[in-house]
N, C-alpha and C. Protein backbone atom coordinates (compact mmCIF):
# COMPACT_ATOMS: atom_id res chain seq x y z
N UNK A 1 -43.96 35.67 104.82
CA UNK A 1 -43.63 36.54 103.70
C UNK A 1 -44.89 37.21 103.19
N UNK A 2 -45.10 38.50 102.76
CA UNK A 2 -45.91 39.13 102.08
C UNK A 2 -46.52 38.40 100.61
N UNK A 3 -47.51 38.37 101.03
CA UNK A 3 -48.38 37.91 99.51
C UNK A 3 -47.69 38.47 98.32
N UNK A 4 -47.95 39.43 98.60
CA UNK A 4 -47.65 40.95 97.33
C UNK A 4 -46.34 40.50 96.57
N UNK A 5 -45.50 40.26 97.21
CA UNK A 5 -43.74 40.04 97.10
C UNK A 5 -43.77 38.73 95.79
N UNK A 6 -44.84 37.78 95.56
CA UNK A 6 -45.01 37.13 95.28
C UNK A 6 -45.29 37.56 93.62
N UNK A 7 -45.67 38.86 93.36
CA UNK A 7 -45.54 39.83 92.58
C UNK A 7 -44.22 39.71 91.69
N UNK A 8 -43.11 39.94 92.47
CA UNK A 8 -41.92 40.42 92.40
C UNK A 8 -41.13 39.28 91.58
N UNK A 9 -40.32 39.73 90.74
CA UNK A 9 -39.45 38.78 89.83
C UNK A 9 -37.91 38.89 89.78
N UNK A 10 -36.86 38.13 89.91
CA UNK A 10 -35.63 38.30 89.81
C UNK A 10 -35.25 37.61 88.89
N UNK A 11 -34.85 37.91 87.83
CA UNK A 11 -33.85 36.48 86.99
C UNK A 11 -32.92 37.94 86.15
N UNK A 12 -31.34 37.00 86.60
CA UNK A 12 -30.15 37.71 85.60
C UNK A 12 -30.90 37.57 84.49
N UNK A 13 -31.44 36.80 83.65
CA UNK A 13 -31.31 36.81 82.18
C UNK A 13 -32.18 37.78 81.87
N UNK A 14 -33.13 38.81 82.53
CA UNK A 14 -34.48 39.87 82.38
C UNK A 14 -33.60 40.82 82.91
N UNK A 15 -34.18 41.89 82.75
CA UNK A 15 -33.28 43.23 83.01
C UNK A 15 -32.71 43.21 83.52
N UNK A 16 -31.02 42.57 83.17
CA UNK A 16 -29.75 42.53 83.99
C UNK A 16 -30.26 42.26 85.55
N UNK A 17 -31.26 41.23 85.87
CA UNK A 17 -31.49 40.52 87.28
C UNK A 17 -32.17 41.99 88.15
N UNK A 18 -32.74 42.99 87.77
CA UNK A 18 -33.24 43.70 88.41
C UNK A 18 -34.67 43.60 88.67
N UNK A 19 -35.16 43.74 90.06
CA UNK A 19 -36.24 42.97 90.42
C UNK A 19 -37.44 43.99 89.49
N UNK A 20 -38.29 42.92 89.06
CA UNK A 20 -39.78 43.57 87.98
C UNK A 20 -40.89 42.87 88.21
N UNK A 21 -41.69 43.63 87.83
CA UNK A 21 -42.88 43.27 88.25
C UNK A 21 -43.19 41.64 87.30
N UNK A 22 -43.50 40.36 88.16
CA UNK A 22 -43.57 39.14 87.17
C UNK A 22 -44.56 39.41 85.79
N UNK A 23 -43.71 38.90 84.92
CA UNK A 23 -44.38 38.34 83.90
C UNK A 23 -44.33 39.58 82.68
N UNK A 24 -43.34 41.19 83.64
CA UNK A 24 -42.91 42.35 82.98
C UNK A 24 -41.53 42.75 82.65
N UNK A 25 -41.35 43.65 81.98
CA UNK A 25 -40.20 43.87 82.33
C UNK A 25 -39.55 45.48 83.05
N UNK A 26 -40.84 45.88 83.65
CA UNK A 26 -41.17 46.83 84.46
C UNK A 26 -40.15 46.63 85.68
N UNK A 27 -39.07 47.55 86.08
CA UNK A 27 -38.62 47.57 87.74
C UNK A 27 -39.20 48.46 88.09
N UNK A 28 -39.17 47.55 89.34
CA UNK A 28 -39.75 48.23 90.22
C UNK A 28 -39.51 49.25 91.01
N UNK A 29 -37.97 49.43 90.85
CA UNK A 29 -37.21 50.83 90.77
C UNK A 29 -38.25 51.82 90.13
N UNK A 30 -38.42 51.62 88.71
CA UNK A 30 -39.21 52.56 88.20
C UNK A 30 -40.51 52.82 88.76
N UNK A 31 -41.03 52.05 89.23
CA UNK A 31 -42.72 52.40 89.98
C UNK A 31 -42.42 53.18 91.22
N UNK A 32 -41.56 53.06 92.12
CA UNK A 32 -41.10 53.63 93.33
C UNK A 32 -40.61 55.10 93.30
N UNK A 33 -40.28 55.15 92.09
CA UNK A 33 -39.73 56.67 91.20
C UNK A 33 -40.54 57.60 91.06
N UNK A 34 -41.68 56.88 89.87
CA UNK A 34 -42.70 57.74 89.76
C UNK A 34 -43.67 57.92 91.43
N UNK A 35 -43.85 56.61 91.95
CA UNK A 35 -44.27 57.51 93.08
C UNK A 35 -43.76 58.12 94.45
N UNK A 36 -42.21 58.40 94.12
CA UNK A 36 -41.51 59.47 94.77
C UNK A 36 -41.55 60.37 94.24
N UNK A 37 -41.96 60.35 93.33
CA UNK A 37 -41.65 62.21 92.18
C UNK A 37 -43.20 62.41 92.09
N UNK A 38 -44.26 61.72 92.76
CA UNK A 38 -45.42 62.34 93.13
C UNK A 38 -46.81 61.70 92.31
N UNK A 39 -46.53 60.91 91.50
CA UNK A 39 -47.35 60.03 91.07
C UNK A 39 -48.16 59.67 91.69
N UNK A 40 -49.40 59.20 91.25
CA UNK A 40 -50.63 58.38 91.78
C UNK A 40 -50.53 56.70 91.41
N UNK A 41 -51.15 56.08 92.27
CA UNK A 41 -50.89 55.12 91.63
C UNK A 41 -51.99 54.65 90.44
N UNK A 42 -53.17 55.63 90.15
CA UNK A 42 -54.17 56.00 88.98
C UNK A 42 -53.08 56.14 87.89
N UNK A 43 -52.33 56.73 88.01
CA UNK A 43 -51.70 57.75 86.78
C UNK A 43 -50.50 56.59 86.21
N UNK A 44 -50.09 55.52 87.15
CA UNK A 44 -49.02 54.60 86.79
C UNK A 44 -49.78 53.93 85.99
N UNK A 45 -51.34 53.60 86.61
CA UNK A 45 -52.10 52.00 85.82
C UNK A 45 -52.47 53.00 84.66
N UNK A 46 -52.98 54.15 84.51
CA UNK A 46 -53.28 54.58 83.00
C UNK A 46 -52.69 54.44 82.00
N UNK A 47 -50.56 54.83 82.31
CA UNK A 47 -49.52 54.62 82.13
C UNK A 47 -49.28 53.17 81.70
N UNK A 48 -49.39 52.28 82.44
CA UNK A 48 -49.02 51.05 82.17
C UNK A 48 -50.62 50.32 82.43
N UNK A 49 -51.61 49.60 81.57
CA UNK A 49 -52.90 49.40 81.73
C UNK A 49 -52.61 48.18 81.99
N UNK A 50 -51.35 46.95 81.79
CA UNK A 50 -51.56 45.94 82.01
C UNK A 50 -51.03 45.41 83.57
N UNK A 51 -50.65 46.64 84.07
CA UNK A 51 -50.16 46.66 85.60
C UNK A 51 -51.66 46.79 86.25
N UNK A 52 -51.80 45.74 87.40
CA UNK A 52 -52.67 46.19 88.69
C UNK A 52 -52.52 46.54 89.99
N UNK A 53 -53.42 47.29 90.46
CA UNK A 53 -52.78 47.88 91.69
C UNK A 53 -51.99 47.43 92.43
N UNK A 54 -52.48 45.93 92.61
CA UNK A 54 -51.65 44.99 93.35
C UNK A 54 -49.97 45.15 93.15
N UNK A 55 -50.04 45.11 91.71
CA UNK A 55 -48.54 44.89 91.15
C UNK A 55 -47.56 46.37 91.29
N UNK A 56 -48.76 47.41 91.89
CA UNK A 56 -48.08 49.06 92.46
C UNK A 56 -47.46 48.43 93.46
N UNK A 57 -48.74 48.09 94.29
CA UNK A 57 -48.53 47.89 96.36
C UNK A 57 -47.40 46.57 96.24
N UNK A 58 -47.03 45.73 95.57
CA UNK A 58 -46.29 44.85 95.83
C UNK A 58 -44.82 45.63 95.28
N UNK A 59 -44.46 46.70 94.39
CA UNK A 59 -43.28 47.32 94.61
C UNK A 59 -43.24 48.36 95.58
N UNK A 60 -44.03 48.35 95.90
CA UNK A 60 -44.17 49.51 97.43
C UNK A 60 -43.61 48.55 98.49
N UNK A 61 -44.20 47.10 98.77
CA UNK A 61 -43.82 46.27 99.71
C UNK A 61 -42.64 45.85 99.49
N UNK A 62 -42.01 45.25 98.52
CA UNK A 62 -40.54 44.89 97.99
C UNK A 62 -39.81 46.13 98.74
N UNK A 63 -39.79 47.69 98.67
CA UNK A 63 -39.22 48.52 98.79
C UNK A 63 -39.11 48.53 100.22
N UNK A 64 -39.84 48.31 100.60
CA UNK A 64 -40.11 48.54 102.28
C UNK A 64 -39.38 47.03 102.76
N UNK A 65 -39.51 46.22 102.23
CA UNK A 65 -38.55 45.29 103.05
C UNK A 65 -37.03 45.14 102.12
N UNK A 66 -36.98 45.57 101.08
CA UNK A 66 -35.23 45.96 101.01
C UNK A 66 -35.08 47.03 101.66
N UNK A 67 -35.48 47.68 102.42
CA UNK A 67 -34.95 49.26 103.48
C UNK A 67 -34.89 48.40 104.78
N UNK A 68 -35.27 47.47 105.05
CA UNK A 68 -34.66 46.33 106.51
C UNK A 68 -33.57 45.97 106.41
N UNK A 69 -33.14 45.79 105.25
CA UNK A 69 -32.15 44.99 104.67
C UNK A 69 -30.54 45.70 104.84
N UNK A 70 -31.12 47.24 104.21
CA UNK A 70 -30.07 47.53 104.10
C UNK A 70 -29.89 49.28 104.33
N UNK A 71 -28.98 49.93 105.20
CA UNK A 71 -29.28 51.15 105.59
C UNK A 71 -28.29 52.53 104.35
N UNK A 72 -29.20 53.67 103.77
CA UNK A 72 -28.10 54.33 102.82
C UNK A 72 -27.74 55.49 103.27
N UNK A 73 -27.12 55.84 103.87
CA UNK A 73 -26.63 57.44 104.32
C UNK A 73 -27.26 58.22 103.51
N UNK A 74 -28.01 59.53 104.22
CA UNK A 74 -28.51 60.56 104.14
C UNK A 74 -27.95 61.38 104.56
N UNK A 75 -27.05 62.50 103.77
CA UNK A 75 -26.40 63.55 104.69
C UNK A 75 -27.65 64.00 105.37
N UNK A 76 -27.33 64.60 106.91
CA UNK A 76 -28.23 65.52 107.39
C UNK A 76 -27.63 66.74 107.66
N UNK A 77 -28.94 67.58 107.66
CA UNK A 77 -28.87 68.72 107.23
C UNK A 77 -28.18 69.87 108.84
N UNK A 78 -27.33 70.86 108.88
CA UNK A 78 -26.81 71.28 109.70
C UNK A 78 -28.50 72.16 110.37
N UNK A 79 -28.23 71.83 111.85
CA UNK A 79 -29.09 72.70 112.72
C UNK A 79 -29.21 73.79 112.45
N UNK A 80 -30.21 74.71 112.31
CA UNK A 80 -30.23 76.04 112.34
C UNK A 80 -29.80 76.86 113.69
């Protein structure tokens, strides 16, 4: 298992069981957001100062092994 993952927190009784960064109540949904919509991961820790990088790259890693897990349809786009 990934170090990083070790990061990662699940409990129903914290944001309706949605996985966050430990010891936050940050999902990690939300970190994956901002850096799909183009974020740095500078601009998250300025944003959140008590987050460390680590705690970026370990919802980056969480993300990457729930996409093993589980596949979501992407319409694709018609050939030109």
């Amino acid at each position: 298992m990934n170090a990083l993952l070790e990061r990662i927190s699940v409990n129903p009784n914290i944001c309706f069981g949605k996985p966050c960064i430990r010891g936050t109540r940050i999902w990690v949904s939300l970190i994956l957001d901002f850096l799909a919509n183009g974020e740095t991961i500078e601009g998250i820790l300025q944003e959140y100062p008590h987050l460390t990088r680590e705690d970026v790259l370990a919802a980056i890693a969480y993300g990457a092994e729930m996409s093993r897990e589980r596949f979501v349809e992407i319409p694709m786009a018609a050939a030109a």
